[in-house]
Protein backbone atom coordinates (compact mmCIF):
# COMPACT_ATOMS: atom_id res chain seq x y z
CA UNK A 1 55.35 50.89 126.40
CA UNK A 2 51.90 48.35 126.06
CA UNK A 3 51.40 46.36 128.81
CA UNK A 4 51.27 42.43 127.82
CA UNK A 5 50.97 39.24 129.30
CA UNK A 6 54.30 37.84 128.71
CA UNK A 7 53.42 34.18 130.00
CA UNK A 8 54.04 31.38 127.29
CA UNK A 9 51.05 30.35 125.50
CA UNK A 10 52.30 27.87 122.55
CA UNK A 11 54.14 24.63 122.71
CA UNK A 12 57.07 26.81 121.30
CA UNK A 13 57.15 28.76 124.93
CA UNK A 14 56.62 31.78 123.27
CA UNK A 15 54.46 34.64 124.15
CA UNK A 16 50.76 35.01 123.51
CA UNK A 17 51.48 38.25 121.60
CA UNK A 18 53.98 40.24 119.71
CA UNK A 19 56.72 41.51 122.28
CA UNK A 20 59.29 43.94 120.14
CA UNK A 21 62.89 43.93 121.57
CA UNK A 22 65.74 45.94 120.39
CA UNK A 23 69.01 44.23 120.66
CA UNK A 24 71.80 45.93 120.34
CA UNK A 25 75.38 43.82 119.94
CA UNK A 26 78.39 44.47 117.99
CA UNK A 27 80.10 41.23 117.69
CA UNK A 28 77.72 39.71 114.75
CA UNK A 29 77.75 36.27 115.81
CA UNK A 30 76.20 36.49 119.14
CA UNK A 31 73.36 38.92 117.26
CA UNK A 32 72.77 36.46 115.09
CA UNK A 33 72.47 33.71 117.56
CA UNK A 34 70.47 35.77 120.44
CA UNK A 35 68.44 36.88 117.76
CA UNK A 36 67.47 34.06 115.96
CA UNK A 37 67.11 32.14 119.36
CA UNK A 38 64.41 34.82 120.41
CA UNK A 39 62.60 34.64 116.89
CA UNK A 40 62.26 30.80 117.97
CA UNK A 41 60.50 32.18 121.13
CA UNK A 42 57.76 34.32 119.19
CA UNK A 43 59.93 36.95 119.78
CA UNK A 44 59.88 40.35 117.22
CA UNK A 45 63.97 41.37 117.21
CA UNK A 46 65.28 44.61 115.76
CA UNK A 47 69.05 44.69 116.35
CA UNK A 48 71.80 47.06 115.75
CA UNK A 49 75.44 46.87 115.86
CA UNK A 50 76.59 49.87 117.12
CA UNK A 51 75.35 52.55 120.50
CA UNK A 52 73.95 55.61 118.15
CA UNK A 53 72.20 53.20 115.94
CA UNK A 54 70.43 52.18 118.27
CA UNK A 55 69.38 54.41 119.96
CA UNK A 56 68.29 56.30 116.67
CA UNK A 57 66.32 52.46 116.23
CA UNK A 58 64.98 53.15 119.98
CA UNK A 59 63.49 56.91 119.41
CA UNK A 60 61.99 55.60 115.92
CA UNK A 61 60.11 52.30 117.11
CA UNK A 62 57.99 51.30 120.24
CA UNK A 63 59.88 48.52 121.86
CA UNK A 64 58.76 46.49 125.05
CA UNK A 65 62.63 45.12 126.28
CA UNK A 66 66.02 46.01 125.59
CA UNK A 67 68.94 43.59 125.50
CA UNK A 68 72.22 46.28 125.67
CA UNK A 69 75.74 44.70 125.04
CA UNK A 70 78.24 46.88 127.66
CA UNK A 71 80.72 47.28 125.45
CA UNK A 72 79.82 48.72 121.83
CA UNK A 73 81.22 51.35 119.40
CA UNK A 74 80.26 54.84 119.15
CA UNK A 75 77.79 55.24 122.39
CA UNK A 76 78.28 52.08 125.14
CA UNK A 77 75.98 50.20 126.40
CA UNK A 78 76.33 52.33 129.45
CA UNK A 79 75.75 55.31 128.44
CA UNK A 80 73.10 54.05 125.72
CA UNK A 81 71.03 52.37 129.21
CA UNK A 82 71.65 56.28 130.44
CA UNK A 83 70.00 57.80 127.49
CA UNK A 84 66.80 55.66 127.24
CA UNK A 85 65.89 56.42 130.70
CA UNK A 86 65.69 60.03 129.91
CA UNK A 87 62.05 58.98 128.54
CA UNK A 88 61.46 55.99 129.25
CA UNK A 89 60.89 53.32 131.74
CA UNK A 90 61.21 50.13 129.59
CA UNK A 91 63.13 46.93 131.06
CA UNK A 92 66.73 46.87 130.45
CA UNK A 93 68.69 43.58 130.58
CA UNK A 94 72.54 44.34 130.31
CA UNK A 95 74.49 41.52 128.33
CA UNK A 96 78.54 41.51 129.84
CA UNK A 97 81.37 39.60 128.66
CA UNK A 98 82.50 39.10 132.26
CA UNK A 99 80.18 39.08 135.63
CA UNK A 100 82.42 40.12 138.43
CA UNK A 101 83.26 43.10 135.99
CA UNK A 102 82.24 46.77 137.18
CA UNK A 103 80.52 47.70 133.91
CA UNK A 104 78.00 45.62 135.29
CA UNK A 105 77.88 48.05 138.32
CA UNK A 106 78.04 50.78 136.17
CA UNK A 107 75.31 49.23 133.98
CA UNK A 108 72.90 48.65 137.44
CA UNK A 109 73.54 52.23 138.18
CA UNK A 110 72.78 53.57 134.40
CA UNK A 111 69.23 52.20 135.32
CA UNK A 112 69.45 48.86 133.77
CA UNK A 113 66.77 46.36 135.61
CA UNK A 114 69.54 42.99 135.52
CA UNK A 115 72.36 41.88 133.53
CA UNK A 116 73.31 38.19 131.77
CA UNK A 117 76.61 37.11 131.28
CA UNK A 118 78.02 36.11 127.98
CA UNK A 119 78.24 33.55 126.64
CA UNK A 120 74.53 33.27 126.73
CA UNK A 121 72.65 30.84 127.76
CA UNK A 122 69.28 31.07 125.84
CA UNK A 123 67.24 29.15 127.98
CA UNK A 124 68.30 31.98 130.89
CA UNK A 125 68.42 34.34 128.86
CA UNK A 126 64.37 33.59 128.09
CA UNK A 127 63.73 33.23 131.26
CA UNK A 128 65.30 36.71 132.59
CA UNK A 129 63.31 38.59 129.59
CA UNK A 130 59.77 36.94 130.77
CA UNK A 131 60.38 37.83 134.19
CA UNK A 132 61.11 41.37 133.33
CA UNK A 133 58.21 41.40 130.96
CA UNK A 134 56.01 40.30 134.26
CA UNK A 135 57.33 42.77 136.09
CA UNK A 136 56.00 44.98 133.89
CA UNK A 137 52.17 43.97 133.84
CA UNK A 138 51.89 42.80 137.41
CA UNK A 139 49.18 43.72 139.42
CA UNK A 140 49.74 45.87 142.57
CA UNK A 141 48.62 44.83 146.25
CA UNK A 142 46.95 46.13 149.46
CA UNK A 143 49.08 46.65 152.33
CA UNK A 144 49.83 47.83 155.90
CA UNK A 145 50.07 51.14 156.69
CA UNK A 146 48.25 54.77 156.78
CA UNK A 147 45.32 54.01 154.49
CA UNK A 148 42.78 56.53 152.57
CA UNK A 149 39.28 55.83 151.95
CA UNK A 150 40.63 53.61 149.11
CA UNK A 151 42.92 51.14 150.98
CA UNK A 152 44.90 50.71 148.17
CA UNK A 153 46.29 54.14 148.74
CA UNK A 154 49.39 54.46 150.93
CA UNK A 155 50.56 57.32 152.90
CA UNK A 156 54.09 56.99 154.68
CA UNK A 157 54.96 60.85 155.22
CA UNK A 158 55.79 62.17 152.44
CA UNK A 159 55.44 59.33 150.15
CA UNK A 160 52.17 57.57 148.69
CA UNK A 161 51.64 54.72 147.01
CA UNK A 162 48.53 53.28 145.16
CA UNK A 163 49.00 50.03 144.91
CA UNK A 164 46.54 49.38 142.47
CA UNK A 165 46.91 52.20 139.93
CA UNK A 166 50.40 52.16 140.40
CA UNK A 167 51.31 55.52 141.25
CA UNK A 168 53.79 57.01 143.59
CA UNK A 169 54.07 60.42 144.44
CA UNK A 170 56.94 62.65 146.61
CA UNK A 171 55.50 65.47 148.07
CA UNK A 172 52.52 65.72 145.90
CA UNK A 173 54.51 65.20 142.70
CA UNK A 174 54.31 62.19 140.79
CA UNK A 175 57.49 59.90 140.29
CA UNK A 176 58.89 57.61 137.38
CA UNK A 177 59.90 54.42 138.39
CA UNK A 178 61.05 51.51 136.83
CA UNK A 179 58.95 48.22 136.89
CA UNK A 180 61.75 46.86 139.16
CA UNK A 181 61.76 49.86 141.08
CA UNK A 182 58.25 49.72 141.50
CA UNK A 183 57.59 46.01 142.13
CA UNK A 184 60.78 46.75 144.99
CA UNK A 185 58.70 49.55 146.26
CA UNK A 186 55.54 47.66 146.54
CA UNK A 187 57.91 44.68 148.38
CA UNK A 188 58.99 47.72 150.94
CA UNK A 189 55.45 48.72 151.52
CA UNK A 190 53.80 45.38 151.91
CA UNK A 191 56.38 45.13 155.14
CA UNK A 192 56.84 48.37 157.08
CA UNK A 193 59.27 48.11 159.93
CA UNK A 194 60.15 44.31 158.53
CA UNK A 195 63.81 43.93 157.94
CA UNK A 196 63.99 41.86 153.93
CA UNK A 197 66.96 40.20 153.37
CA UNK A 198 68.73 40.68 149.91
CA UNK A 199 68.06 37.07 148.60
CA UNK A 200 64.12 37.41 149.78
CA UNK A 201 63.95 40.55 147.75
CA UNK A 202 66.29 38.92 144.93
CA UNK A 203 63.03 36.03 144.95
CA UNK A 204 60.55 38.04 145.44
CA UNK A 205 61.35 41.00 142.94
CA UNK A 206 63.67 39.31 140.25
CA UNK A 207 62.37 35.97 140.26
CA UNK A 208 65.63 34.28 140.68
CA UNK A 209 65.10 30.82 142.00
CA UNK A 210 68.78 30.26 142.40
CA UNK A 211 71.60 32.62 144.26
CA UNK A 212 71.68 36.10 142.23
CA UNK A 213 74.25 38.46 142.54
CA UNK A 214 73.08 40.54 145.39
CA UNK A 215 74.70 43.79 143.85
CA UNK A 216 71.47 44.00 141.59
CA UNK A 217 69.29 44.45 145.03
CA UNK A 218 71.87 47.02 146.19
CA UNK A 219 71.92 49.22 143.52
CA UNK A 220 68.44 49.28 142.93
CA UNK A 221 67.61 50.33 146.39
CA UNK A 222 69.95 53.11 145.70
CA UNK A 223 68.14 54.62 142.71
CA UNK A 224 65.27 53.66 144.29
CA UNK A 225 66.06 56.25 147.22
CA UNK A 226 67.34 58.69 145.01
CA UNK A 227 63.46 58.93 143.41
CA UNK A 228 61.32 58.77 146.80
CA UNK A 229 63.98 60.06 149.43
CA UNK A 230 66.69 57.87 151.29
CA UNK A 231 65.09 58.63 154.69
CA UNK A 232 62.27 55.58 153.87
CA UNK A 233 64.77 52.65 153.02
CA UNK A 234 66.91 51.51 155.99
CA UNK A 235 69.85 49.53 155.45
CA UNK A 236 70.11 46.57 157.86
CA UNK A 237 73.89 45.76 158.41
CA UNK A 238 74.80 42.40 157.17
CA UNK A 239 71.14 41.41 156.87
CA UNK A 240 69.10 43.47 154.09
CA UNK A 241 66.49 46.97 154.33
CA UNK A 242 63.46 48.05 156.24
CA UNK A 243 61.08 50.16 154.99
CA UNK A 244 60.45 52.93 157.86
CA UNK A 245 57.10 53.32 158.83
């Protein structure tokens, strides 16, 4: 995936450069309409109606976001999200017809980085795709903790983190995160032995300026555990995690 500035750069709000999304949505109005209210944005859309299509779309092309509707003929959304991060680590925003619904859960746990509910609101909508597109460019941090020559370089056991190159290694071997994954990560690190509550880590790592639905935190600290080992994340009852030292 290129890295790009997502930040808006015209009077349209659109981004500085082409960002490609795939957006794949059976019900033809709503592709239509998401699609033609991203082209407004500066958006480049390729959509598909169907699962296999698009992930046959995804192999062929080089996309920078996905927009995945839950519920789709042939391959779901769910298992579609569980496909793509076979090889890749591009942002995933699920689309769901209802929120309190467990495909969303399912959809978190498939790998997907946040979901929107439909109807969709464009304007949020926008906003969720920029901040995943950020998420994706940012810039790591020095931190606390057992430092190398280069302080950027993080060792907490068996995990180490370089917060400026971006790489995180388990045990000498190098691990594939997600940007949300890794911008969580890099929250974790900043802190060690600081308990984070779920809405501070809801602001901090999905940009929501308003209450989220906390399940999103939850389930990416769980794949996020799964990748670097559950013995580093500590869950603090009622509260939030702590990163162990």
């Amino acid at each position: 995936m290129r890295q790009r500035d997502s930040t808006p750069a015209g009077h349209n709000g659109g981004p500085p450069a082409t960002v490609r999304v795939l957006l794949v949505e059976d019900d033809d109005s709503i592709r239509r309409s998401v699609g033609m209210a991203l082209d407004r944005y500066g958006y480049e859309v390729s959509a598909a109606a169907d699962g296999l299509t698009g992930l046959e779309m995804f192999r062929d092309g080089e996309h920078d976001l996905l927009l995945l509707d839950i519920m789709l003929p042939h391959l779901d959304g769910i298992g579609l999200c569980r496909r793509i991060r076979e090889t890749s680590q591009a942002p995933i925003l699920m689309m769901s017809a209802r929120g309190d619904s467990m495909d969303v859960v399912a959809g978190l746990e498939a790998g997907a980085d946040d979901y929107i509910v439909k109807p969709v609101d464009t304007t949020v909508l926008v906003a969720r795709i920029r901040t995943l597109l950020r998420r994706a460019t940012f810039a790591g941090h020095p931190t606390s903790g057992d430092r190398s020559a280069d302080d950027s370089v993080l060792t907490f056991r068996n995990l180490t983190v370089n917060t400026r190159g971006l790489d995180v290694h388990v045990d000498g071997r190098p691990v594939a995160l997600t940007p949300t994954e890794l911008r969580l990560l890099l929250e974790f690190v900043a802190a060690p032995g600081v308990a984070l509550q779920r809405q501070t880590l809801l602001r901090e790592v999905w940009d929501y300026g308003w209450d989220g639905d906390i399940r999103v935190v939850d389930l990416a600290v769980q794949r996020l555990r799964k990748k670097i080992g559950a013995d580093h994340i500590e869950t603090v009852r009622g509260f939030g995690y702590k990163f162990r030292r």
